[in-house]
Protein backbone atom coordinates (compact mmCIF):
# COMPACT_ATOMS: atom_id res chain seq x y z
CA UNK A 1 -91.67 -46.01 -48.88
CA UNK A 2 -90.50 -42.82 -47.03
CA UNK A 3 -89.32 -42.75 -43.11
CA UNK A 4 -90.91 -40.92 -40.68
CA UNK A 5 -89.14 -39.75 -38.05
CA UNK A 6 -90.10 -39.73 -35.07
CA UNK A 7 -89.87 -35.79 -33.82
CA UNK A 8 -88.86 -35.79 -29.79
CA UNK A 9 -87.62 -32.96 -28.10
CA UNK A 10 -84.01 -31.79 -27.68
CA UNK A 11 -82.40 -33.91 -24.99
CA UNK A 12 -80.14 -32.44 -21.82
CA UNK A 13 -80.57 -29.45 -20.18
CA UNK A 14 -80.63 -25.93 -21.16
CA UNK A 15 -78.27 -22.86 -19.93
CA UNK A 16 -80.98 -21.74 -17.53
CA UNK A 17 -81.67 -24.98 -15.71
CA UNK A 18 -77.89 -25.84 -15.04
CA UNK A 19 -77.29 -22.58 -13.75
CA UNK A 20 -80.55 -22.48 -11.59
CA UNK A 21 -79.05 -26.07 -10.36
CA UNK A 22 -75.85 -24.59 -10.12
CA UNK A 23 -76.89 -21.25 -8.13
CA UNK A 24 -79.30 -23.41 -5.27
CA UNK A 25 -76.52 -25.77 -4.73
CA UNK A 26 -73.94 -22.76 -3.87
CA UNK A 27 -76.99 -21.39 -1.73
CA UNK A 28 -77.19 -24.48 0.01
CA UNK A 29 -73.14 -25.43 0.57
CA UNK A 30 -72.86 -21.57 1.38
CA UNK A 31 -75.35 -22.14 4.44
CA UNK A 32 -73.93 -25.71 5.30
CA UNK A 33 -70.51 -24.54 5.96
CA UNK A 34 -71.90 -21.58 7.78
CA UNK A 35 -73.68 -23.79 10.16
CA UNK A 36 -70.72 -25.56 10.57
CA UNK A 37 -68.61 -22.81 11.70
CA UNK A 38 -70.79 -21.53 14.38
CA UNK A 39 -71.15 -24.67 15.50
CA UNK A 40 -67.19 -25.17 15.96
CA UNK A 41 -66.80 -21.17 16.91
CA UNK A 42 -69.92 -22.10 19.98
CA UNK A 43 -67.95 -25.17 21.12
CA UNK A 44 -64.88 -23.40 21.29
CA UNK A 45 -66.34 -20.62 23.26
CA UNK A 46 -67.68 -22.69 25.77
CA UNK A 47 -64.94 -25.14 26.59
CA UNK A 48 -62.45 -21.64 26.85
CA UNK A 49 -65.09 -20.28 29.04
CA UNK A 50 -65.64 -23.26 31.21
CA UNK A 51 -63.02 -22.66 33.71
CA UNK A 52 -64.66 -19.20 34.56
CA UNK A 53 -67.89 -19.98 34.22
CA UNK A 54 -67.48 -22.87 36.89
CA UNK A 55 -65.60 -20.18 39.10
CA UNK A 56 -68.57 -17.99 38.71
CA UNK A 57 -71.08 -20.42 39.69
CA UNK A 58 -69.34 -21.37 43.05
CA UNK A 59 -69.36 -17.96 43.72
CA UNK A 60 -72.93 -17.29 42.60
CA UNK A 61 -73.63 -19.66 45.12
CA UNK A 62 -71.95 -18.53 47.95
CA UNK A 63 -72.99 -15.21 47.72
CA UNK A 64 -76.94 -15.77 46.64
CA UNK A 65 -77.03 -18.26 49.50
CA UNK A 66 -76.29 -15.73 52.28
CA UNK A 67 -80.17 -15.23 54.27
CA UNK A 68 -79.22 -11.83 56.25
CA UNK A 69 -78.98 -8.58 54.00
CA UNK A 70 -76.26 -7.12 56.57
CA UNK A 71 -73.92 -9.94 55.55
CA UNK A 72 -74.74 -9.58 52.20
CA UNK A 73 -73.77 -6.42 52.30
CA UNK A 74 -69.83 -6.93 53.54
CA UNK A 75 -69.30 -9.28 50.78
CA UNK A 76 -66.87 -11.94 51.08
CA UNK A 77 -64.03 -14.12 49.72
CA UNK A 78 -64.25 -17.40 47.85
CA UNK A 79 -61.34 -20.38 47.20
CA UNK A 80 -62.23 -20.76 43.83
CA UNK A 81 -60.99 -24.00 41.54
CA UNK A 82 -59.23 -22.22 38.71
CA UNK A 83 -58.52 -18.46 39.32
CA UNK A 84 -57.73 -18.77 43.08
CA UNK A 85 -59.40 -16.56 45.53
CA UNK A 86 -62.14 -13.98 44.76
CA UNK A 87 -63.62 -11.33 46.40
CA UNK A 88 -67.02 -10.46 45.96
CA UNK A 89 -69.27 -7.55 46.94
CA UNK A 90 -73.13 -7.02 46.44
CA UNK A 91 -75.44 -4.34 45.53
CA UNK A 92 -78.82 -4.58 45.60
CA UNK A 93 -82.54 -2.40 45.27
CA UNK A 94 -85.65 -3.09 45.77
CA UNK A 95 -88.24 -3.49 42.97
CA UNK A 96 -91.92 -2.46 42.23
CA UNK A 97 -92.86 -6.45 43.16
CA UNK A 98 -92.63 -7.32 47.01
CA UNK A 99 -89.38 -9.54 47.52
CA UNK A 100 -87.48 -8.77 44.38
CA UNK A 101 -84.44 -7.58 44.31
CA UNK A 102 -82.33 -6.32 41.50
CA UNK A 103 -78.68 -7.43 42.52
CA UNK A 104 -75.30 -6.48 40.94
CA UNK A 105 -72.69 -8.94 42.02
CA UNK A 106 -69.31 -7.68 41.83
CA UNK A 107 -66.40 -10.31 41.75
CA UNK A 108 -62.73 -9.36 41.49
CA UNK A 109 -60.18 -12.32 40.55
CA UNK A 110 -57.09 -13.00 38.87
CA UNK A 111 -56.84 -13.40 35.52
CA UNK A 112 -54.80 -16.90 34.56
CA UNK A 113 -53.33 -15.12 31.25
CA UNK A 114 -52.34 -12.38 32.69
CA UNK A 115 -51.97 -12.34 36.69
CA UNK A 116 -53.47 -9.38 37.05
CA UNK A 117 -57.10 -8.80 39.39
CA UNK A 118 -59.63 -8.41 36.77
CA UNK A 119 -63.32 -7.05 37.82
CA UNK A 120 -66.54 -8.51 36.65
CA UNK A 121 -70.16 -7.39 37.33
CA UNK A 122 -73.45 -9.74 36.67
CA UNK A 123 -76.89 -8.29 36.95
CA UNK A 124 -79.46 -10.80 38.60
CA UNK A 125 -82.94 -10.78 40.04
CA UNK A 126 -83.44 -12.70 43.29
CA UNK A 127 -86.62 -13.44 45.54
CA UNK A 128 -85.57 -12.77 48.94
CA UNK A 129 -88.40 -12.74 51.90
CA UNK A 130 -85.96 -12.51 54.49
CA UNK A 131 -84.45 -9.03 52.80
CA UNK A 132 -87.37 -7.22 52.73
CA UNK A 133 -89.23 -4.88 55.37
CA UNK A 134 -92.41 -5.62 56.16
CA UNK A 135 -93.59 -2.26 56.23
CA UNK A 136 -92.63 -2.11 52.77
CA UNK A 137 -93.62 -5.81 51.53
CA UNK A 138 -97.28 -4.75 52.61
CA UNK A 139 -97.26 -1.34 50.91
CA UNK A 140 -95.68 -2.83 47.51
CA UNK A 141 -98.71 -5.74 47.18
CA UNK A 142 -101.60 -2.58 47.66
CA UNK A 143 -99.66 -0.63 44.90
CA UNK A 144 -99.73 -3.59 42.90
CA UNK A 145 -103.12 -4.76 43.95
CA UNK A 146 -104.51 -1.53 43.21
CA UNK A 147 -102.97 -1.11 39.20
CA UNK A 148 -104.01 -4.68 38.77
CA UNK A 149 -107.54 -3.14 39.80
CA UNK A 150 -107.05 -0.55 38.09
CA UNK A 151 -105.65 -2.30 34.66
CA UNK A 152 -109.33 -4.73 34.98
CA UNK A 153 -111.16 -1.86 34.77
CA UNK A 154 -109.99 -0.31 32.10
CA UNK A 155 -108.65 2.67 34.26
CA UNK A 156 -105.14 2.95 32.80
């Protein structure tokens, strides 16, 4: 009486499928601890930058919040938490759209590192009725009036 065999295939894995297994696990560790790093690089960013960024706001605030355009326009002086006081100045134009502004805020403060006055400049757009002329409000809303018109039918 003779054996058979039975006949199954070879057992394990090959070269190629370890090293495919091998090559999307390094993909995948490779993008994990990437992840992670930004993430620990974007917390550390913010909490450095918190004590500014608070100082900026207050000053944001005081500034944006002034109604008249003539006070706007001599600036002013803030007590701020962290860097002491700050002086801030505004610039400002008129846009294409009635009763926006384009505003630079200039702030000059002192630096805690260093002790010196350090300048920083934001660009913001505000709407501000009580800014603009009325002359001009009217004249911006039939220039825009007339390229919506115009953009309806098919003119431009």
């Amino acid at each position: 009486m003779t054996k058979e065999r039975d006949v199954v295939g070879p057992k394990g894995f090959t070269i190629v499928e370890v090293m495919l297994a091998l090559a999307l696990f390094s993909v995948a560790v490779t993008t994990f601890a990437a992840s992670y790093l930004n993430i620990i690089n974007a917390i550390a960013a913010i909490q450095v930058d918190q004590p500014f960024e608070q100082d900026m706001s207050m000053i944001r605030a005081e500034a944006f919040s002034v109604p008249d355009i003539e006070q706007l326009e001599e600036g002013g002086e803030v007590m701020t938490g962290h860097h002491g006081e700050a002086i801030w100045e505004v610039e400002y134009e008129s846009t294409l759209v009635a009763d926006l502004f384009r505003v630079w805020l200039k702030v000059e403060m002192e630096s805690r590192e260093t002790g010196q006055k350090e300048e920083f400049t934001e660009t913001h757009y505000l709407t501000r009725p009580t800014w603009s002329d009325p002359i001009e409000r009217e004249d911006l809303r039939a220039e825009t009036r007339d390229r919506l018109l115009a953009r309806q039918s098919g003119l431009e």
